[in-house]
PDB file of N, CA and C in Angstrom:
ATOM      1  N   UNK A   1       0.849  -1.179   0.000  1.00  0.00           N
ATOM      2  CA  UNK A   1       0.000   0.000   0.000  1.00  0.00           C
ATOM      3  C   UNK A   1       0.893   1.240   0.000  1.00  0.00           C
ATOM      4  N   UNK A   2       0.341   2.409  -0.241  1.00  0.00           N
ATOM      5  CA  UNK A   2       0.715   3.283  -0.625  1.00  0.00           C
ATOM      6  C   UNK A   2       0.893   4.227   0.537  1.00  0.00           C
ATOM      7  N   UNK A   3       1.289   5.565   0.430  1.00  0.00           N
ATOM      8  CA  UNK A   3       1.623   6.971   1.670  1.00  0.00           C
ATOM      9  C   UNK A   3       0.236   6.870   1.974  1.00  0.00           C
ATOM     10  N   UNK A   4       0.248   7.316   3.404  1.00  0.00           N
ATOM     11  CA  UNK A   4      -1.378   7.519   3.426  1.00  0.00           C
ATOM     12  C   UNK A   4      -2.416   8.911   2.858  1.00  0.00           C
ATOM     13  N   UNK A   5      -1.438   9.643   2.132  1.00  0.00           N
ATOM     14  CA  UNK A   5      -1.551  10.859   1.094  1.00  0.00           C
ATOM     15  C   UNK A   5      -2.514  10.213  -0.145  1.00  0.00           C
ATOM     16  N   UNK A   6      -1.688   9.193  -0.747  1.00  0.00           N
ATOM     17  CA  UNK A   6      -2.296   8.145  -1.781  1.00  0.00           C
ATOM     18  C   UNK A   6      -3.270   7.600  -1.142  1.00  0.00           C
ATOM     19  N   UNK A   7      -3.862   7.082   0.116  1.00  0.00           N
ATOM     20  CA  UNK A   7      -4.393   6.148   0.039  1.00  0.00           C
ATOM     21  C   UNK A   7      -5.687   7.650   0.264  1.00  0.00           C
ATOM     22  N   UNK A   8      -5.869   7.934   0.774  1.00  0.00           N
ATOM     23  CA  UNK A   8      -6.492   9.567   1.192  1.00  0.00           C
ATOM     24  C   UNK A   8      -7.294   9.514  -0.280  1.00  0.00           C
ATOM     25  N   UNK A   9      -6.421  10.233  -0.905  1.00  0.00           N
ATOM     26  CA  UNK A   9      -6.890  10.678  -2.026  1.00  0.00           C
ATOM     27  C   UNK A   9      -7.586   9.660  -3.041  1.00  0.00           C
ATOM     28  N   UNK A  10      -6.913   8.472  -3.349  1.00  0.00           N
ATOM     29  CA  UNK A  10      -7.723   7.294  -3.768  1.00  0.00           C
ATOM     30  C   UNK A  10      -9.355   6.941  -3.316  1.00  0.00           C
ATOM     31  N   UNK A  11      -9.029   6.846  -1.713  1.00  0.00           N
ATOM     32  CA  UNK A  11     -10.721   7.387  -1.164  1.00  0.00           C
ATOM     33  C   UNK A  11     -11.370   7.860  -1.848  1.00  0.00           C
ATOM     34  N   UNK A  12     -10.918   9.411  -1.434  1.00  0.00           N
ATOM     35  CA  UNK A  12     -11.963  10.418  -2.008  1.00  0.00           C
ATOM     36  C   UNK A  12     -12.059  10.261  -3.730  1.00  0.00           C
ATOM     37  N   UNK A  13     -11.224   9.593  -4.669  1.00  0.00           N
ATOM     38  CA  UNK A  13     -11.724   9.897  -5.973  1.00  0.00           C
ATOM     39  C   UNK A  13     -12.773   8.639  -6.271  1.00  0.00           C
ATOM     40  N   UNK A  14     -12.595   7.665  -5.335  1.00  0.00           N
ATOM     41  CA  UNK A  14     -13.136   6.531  -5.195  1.00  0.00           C
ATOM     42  C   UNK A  14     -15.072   6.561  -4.911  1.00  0.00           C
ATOM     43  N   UNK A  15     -14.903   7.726  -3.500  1.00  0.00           N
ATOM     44  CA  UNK A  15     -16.401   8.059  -3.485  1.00  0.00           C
ATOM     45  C   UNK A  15     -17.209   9.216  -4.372  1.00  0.00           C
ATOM     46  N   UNK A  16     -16.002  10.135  -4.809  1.00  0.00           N
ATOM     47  CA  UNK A  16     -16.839  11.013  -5.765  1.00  0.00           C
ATOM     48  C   UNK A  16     -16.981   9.853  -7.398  1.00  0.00           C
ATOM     49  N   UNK A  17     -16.247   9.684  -7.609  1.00  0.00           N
ATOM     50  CA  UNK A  17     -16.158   8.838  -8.367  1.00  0.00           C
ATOM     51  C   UNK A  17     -18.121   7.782  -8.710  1.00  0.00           C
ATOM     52  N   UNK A  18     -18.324   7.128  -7.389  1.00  0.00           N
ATOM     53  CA  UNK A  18     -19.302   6.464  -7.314  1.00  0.00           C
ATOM     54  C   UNK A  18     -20.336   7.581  -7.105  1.00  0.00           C
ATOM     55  N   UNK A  19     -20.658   8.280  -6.331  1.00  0.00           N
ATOM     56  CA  UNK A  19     -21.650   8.857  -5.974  1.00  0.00           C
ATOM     57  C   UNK A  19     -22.461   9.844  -7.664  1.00  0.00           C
ATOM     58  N   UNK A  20     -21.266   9.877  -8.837  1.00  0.00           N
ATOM     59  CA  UNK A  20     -21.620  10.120  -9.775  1.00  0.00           C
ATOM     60  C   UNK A  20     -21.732   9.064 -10.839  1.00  0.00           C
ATOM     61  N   UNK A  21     -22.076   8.076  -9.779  1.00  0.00           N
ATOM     62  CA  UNK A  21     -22.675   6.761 -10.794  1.00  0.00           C
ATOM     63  C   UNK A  21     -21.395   6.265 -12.077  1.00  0.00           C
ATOM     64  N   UNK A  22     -20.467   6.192 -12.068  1.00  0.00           N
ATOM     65  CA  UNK A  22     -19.368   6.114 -12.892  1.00  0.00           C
ATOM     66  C   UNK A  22     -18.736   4.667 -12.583  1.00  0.00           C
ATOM     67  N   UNK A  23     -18.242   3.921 -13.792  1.00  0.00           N
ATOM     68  CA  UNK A  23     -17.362   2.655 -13.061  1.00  0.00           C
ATOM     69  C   UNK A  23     -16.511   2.991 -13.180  1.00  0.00           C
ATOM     70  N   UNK A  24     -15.077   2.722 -13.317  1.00  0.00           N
ATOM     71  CA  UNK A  24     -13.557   3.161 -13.227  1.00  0.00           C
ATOM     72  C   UNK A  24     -13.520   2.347 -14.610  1.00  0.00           C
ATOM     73  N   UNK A  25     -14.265   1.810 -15.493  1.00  0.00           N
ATOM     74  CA  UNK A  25     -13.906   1.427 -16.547  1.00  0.00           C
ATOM     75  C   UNK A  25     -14.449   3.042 -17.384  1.00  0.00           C
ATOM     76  N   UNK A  26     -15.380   3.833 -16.941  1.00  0.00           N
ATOM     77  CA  UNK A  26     -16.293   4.483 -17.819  1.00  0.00           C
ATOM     78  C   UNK A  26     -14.977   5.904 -17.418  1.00  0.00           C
ATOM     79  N   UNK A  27     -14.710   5.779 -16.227  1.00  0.00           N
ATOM     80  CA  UNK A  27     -13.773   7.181 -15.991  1.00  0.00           C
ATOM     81  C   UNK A  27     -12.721   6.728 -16.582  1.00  0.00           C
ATOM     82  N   UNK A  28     -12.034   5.723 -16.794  1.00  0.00           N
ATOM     83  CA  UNK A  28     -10.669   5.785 -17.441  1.00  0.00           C
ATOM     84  C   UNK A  28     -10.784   5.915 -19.034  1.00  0.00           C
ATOM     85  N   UNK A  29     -12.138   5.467 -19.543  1.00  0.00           N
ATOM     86  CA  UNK A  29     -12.358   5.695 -20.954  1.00  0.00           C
ATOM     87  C   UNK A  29     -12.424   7.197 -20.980  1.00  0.00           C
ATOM     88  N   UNK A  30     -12.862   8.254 -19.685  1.00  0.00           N
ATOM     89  CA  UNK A  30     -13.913   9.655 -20.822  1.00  0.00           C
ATOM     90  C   UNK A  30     -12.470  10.795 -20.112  1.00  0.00           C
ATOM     91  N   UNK A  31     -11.837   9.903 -19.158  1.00  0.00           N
ATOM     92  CA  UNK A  31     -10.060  10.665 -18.985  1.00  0.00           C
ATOM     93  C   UNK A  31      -9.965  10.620 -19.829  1.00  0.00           C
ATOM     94  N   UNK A  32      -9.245   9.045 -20.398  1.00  0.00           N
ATOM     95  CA  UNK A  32      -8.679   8.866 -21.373  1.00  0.00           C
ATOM     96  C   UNK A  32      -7.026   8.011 -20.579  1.00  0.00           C
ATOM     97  N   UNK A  33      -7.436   7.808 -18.969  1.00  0.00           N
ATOM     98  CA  UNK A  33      -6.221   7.213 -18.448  1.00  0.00           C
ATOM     99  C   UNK A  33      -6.610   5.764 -18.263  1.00  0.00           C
ATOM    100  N   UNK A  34      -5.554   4.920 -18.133  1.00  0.00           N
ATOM    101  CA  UNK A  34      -5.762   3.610 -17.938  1.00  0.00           C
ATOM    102  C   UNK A  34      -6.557   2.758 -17.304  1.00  0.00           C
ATOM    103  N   UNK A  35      -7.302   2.258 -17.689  1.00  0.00           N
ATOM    104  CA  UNK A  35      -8.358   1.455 -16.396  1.00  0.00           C
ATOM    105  C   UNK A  35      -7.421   1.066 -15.104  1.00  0.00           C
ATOM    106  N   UNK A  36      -6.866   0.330 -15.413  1.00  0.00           N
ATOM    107  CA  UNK A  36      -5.603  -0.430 -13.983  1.00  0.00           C
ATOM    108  C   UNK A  36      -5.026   0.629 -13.608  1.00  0.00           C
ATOM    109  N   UNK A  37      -4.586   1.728 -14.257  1.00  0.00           N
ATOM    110  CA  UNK A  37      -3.607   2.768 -13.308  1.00  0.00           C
ATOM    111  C   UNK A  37      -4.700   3.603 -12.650  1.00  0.00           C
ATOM    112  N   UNK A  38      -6.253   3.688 -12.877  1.00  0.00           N
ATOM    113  CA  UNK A  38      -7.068   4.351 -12.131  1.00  0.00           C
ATOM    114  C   UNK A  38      -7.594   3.076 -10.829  1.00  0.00           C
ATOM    115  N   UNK A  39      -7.540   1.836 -10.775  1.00  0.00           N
ATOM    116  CA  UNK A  39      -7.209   1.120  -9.880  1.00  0.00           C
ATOM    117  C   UNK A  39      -6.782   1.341  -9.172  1.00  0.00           C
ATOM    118  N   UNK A  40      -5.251   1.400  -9.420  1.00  0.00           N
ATOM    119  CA  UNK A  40      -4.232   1.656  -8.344  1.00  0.00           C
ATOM    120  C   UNK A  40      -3.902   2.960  -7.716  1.00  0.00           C
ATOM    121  N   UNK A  41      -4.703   3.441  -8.234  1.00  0.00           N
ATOM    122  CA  UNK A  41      -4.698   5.270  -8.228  1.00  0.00           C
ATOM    123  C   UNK A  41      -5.748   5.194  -6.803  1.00  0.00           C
ATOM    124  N   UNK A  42      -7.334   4.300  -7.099  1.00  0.00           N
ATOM    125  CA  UNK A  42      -8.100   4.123  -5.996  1.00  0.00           C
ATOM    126  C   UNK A  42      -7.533   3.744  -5.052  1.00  0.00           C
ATOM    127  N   UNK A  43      -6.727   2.563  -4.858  1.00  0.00           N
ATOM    128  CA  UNK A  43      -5.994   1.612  -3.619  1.00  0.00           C
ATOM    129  C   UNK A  43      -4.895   2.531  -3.351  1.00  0.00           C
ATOM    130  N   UNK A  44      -4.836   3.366  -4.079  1.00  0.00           N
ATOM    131  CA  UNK A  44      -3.680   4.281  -3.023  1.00  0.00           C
ATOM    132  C   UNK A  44      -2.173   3.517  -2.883  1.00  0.00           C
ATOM    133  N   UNK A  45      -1.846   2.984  -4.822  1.00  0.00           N
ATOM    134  CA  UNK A  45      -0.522   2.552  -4.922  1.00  0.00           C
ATOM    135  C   UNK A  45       0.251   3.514  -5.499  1.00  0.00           C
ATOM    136  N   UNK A  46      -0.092   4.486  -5.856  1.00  0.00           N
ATOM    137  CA  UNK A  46       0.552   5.081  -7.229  1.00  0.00           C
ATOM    138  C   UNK A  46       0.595   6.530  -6.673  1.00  0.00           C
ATOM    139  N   UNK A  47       1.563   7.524  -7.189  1.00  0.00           N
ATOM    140  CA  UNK A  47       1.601   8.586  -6.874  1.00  0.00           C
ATOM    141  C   UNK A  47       1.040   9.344  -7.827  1.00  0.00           C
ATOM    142  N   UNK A  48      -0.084  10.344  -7.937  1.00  0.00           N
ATOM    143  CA  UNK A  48      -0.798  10.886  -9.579  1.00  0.00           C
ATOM    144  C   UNK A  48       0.140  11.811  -9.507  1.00  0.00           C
ATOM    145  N   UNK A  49       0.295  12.448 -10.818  1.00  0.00           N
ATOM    146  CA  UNK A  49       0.290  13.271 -11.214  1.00  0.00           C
ATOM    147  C   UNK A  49      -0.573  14.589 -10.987  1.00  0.00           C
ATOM    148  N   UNK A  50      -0.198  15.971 -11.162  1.00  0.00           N
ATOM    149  CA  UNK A  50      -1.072  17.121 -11.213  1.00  0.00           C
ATOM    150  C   UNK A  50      -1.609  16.823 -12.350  1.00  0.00           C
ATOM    151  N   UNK A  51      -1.682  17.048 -13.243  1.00  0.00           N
ATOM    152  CA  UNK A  51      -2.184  16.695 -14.816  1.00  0.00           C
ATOM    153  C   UNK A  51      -2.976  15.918 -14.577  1.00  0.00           C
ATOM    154  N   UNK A  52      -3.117  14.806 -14.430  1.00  0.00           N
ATOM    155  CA  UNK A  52      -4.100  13.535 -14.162  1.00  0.00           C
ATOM    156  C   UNK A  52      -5.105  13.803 -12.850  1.00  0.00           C
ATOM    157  N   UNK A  53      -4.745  14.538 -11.941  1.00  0.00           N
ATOM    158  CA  UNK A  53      -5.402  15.135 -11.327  1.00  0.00           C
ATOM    159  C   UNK A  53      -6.631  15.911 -11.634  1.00  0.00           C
ATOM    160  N   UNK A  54      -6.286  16.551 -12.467  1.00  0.00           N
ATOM    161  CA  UNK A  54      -7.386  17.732 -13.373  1.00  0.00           C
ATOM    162  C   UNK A  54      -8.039  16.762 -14.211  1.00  0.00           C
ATOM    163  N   UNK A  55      -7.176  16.128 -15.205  1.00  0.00           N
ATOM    164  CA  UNK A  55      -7.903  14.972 -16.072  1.00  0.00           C
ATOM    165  C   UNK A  55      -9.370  14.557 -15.400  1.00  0.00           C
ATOM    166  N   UNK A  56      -9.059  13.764 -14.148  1.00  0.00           N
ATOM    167  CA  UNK A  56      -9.716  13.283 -13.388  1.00  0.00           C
ATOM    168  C   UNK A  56     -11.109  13.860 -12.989  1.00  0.00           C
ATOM    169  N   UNK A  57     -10.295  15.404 -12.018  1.00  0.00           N
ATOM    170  CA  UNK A  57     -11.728  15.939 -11.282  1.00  0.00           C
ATOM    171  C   UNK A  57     -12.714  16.802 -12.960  1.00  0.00           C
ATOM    172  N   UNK A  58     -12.027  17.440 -14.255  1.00  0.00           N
ATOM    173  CA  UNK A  58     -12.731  17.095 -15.072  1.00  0.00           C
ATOM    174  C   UNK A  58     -13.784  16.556 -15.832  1.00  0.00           C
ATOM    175  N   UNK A  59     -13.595  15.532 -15.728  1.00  0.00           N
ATOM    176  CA  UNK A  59     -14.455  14.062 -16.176  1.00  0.00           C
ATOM    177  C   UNK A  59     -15.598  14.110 -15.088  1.00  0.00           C
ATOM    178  N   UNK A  60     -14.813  14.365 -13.543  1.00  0.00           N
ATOM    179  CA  UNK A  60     -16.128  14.139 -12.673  1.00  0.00           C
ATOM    180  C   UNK A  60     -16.788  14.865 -12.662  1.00  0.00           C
ATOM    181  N   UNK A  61     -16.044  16.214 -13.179  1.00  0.00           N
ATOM    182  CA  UNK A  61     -17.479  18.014 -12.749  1.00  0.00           C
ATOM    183  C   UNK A  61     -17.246  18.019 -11.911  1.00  0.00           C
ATOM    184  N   UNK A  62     -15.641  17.629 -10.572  1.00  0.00           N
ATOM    185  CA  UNK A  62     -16.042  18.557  -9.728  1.00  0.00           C
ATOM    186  C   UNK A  62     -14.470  19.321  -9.321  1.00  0.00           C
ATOM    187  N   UNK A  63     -14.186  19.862  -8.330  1.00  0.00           N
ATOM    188  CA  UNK A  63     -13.307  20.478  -8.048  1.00  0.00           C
ATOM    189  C   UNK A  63     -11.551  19.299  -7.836  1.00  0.00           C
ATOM    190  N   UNK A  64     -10.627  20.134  -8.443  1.00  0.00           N
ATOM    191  CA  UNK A  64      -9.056  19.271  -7.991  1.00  0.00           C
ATOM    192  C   UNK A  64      -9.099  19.490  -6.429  1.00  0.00           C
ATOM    193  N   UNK A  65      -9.175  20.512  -5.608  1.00  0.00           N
ATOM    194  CA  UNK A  65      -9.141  20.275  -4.165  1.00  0.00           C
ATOM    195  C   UNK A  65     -10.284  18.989  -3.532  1.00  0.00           C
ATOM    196  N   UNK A  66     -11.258  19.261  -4.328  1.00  0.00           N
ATOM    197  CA  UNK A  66     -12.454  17.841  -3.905  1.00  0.00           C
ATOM    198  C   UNK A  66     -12.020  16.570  -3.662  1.00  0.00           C
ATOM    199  N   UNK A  67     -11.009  16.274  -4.347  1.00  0.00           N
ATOM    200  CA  UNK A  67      -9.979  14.995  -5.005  1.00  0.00           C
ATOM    201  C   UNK A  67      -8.952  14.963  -4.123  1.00  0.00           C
ATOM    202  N   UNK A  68      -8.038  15.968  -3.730  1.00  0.00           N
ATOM    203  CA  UNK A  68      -6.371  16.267  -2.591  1.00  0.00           C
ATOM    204  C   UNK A  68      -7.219  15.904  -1.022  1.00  0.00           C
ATOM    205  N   UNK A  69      -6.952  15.110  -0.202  1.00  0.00           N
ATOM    206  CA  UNK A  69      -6.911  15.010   1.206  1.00  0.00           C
ATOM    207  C   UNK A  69      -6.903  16.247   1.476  1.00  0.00           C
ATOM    208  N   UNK A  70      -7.293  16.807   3.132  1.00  0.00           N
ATOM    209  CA  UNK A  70      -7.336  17.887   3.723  1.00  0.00           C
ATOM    210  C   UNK A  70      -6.026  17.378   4.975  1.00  0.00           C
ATOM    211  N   UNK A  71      -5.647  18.183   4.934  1.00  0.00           N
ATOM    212  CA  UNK A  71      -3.888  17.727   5.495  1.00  0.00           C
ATOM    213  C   UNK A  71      -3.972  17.375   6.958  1.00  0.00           C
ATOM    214  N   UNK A  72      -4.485  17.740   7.962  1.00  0.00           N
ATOM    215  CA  UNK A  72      -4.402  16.860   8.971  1.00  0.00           C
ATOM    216  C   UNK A  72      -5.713  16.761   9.837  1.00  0.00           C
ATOM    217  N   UNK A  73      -6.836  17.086   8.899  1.00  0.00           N
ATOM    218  CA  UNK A  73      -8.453  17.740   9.878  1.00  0.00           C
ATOM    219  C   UNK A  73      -8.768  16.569   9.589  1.00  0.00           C
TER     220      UNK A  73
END
């Protein structure tokens, strides 16, 4: 497993992610990023990118801070 920064953020793209009815097959198609690296992106293995970041909250409609952990609250 990953920093708990990664695993944080995997969470949260994990529940915005669902709560907008999306599978991680349908978000990695309308990114345009890998199905498996948005996997591991959820489980909080992988370190994203800023770029892929935006990619991401993009696709969802909602904010890049929505997506970043809140640092120690």
């Amino acid at each position: 497993m990953g920093s708990p920064v990664c695993v944080a953020f995997g969470r949260n793209l994990r529940a915005i992610r669902k709560s907008k009815g999306l599978s991680q097959e349908r978000l990695a198609h309308e990114s345009g990023i890998d199905r498996s690296y948005v996997g591991r992106v959820e489980r909080g293995e992988v370190n994203i990118t800023i770029e892929k970041i935006y990619m991401l909250a993009r696709c969802l409609k909602c904010s890049p801070k929505d997506l970043i952990p809140d640092g120690g609250k």
